[in-house]
N, C-alpha and C. Protein backbone atom coordinates (compact mmCIF):
# COMPACT_ATOMS: atom_id res chain seq x y z
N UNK A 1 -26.02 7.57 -10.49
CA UNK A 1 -24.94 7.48 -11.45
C UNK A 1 -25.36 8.08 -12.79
N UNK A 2 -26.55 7.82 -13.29
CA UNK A 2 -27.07 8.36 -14.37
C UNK A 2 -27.34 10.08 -14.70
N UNK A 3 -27.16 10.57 -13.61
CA UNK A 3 -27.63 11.69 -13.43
C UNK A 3 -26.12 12.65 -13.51
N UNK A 4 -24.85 11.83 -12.77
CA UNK A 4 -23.51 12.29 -13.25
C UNK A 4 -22.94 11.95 -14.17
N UNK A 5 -23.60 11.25 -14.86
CA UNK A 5 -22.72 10.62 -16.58
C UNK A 5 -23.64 11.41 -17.26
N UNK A 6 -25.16 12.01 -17.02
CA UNK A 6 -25.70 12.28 -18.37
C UNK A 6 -24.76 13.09 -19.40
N UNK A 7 -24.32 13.76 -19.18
CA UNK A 7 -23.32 14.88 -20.59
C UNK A 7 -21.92 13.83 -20.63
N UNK A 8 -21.93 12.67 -20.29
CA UNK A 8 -20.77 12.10 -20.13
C UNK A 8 -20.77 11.38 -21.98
N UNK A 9 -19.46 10.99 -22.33
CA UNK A 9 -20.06 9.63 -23.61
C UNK A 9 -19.42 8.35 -23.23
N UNK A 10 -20.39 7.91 -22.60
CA UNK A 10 -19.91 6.55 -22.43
C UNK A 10 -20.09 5.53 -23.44
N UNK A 11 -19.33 4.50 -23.00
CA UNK A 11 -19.13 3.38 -24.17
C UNK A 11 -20.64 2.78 -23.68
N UNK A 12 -20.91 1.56 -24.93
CA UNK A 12 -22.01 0.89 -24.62
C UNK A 12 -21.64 0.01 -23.62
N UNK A 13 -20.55 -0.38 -23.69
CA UNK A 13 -20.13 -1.76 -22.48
C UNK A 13 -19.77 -1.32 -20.80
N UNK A 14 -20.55 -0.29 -20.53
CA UNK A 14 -20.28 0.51 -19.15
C UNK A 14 -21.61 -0.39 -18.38
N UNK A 15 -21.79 -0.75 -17.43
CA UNK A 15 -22.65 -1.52 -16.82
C UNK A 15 -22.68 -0.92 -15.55
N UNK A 16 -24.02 -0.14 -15.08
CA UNK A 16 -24.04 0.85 -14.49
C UNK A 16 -24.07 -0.70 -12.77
N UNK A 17 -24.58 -1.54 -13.20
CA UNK A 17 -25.42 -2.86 -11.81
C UNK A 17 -23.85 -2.68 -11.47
N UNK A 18 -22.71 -3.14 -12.55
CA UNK A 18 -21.48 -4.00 -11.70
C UNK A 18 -20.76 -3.10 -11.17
N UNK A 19 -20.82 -1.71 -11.39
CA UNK A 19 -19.73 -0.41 -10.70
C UNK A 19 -20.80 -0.46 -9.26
N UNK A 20 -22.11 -0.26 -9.43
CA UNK A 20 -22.74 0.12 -8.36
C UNK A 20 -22.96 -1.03 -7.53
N UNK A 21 -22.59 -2.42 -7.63
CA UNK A 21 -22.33 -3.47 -6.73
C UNK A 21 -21.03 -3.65 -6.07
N UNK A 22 -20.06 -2.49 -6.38
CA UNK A 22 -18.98 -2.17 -5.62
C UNK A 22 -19.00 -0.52 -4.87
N UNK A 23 -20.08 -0.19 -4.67
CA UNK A 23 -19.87 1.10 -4.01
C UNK A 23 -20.85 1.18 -2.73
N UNK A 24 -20.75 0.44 -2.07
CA UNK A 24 -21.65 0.16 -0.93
C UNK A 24 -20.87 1.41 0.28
N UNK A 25 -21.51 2.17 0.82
CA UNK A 25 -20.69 2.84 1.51
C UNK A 25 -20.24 4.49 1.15
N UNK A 26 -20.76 4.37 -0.55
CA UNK A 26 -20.80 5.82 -0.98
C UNK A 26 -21.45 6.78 -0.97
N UNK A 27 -21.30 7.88 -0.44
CA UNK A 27 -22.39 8.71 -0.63
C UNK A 27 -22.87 9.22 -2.16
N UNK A 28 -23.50 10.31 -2.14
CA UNK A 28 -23.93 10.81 -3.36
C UNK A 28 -22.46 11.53 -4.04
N UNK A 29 -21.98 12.56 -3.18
CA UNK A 29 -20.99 12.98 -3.75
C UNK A 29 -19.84 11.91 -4.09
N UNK A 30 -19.78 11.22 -3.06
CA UNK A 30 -18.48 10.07 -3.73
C UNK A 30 -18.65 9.52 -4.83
N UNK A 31 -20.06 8.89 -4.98
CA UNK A 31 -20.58 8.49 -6.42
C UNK A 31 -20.32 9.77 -7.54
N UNK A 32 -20.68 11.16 -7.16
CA UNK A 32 -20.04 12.08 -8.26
C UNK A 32 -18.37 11.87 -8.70
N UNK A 33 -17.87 12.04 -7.47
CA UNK A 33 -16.07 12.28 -7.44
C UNK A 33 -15.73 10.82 -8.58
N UNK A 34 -16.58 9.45 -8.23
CA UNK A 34 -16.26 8.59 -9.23
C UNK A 34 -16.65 8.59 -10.43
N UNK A 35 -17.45 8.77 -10.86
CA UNK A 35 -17.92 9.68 -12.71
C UNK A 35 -17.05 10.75 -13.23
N UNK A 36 -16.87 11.60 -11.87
CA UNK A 36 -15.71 12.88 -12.41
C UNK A 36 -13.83 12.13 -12.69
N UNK A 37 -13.80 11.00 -11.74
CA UNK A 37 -12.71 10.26 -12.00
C UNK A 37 -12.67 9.69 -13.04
N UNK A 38 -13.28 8.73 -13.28
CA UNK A 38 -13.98 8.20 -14.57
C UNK A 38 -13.25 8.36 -15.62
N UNK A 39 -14.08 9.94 -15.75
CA UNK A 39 -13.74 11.15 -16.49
C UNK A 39 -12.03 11.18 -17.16
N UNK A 40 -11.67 11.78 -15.75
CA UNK A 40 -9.96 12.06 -15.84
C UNK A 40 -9.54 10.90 -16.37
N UNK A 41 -9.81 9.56 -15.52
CA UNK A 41 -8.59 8.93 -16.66
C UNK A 41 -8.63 8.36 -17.81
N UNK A 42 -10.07 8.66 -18.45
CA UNK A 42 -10.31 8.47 -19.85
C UNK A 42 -9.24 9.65 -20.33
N UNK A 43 -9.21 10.66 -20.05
CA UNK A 43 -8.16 11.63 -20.46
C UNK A 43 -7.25 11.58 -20.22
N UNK A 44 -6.49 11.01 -19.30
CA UNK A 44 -4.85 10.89 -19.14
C UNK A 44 -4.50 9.72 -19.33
N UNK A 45 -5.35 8.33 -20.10
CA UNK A 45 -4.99 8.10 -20.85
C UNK A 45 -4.85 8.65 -22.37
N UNK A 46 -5.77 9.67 -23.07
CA UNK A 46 -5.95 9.87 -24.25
C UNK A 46 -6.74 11.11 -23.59
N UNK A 47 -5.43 12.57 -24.31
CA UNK A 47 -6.19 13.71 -23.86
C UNK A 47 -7.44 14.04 -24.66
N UNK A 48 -7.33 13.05 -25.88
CA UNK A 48 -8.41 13.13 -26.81
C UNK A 48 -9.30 12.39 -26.69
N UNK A 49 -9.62 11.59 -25.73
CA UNK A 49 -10.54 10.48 -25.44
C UNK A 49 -12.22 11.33 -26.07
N UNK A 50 -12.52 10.48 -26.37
CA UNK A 50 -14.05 10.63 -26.91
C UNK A 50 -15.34 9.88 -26.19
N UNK A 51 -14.93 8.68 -25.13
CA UNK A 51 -15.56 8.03 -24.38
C UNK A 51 -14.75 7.61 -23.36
N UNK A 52 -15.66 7.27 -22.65
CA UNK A 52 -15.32 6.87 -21.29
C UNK A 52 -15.91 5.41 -21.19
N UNK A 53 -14.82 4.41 -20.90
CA UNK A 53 -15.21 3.29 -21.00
C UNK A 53 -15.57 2.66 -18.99
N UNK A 54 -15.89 0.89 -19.03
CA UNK A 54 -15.77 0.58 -17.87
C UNK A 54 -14.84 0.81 -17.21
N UNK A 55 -13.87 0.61 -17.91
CA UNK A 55 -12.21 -0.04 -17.61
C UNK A 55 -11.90 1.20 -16.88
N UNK A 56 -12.31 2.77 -17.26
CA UNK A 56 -12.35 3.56 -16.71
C UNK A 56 -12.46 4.13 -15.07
N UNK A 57 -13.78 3.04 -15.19
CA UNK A 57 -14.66 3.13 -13.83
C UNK A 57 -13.94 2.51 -13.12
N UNK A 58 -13.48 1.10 -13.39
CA UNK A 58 -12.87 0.24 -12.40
C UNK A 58 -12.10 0.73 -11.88
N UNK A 59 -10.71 1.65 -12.56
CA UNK A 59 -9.83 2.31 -12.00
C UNK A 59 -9.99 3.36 -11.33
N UNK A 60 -11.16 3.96 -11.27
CA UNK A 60 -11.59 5.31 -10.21
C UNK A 60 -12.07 4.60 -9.31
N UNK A 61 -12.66 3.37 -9.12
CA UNK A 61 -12.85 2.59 -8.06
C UNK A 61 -11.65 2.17 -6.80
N UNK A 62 -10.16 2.21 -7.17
CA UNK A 62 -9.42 2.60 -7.34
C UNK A 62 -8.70 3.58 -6.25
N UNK A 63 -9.27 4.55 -6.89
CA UNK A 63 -9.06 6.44 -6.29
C UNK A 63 -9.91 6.90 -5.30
N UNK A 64 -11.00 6.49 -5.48
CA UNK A 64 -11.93 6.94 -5.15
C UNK A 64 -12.74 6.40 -3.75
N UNK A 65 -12.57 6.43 -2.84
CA UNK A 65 -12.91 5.61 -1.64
C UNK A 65 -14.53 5.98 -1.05
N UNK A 66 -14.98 5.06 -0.49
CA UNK A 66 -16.45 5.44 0.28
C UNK A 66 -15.96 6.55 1.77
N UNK A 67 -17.01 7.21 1.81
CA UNK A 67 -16.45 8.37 3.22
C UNK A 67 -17.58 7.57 4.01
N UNK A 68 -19.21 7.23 3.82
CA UNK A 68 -19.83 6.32 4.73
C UNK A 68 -19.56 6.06 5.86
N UNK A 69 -18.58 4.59 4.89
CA UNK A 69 -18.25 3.62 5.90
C UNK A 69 -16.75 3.75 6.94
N UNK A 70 -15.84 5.24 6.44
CA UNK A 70 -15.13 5.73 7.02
C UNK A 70 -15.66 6.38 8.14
N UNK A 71 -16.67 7.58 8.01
CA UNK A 71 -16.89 8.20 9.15
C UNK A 71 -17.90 7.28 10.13
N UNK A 72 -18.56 6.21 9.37
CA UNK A 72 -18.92 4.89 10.68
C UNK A 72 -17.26 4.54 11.77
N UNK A 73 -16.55 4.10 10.89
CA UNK A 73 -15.65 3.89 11.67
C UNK A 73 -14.91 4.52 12.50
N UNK A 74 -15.04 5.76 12.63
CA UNK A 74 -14.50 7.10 13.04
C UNK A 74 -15.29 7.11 14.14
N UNK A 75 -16.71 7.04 14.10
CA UNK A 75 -17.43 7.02 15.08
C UNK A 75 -17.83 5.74 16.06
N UNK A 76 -17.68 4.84 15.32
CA UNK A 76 -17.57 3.37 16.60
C UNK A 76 -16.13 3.48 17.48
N UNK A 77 -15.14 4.07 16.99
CA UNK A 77 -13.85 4.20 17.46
C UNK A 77 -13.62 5.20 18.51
N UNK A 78 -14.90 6.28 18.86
CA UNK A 78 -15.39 7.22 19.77
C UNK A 78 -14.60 8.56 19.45
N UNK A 79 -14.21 8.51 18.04
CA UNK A 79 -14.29 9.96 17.24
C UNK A 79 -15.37 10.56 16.70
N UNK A 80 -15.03 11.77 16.79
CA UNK A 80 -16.86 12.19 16.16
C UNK A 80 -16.29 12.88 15.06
């Protein structure tokens, strides 16, 4: 996560433990797509946004789904 927020400005009250105790199932890129979400709706709330808060995150949590634990299920279901 740190590595897709670095050029990010996050608020101080972003708590990297409680986003990443809801993403069990994500890969690396999904964890990107959610920082890049993040992102967006710090801006469509406020095209001028200057930070990116939690409240942010929660809602790309949201959008943003695990593929993981999808293509597990794809594959116990005898799809490949």
């Amino acid at each position: 996560m740190k590595v897709h927020t670095a050029k990010m400005p996050l608020d101080k009250a972003v708590h990297f433990k409680d986003i990443i105790a809801k993403t069990e199932g994500y890969s690396g890129a999904d964890l990107e797509a959610l920082c890049r979400e993040a992102g967006m709706e710090a801006l469509r709330e406020d095209v001028e946004a200057k930070i990116v808060t939690h409240k942010h995150f929660e809602k790309a949590l949201g959008a943003i789904r695990p593929t993981i634990v999808q293509k597990q299920k794809r594959q116990d279901a005898g799809y490949s």
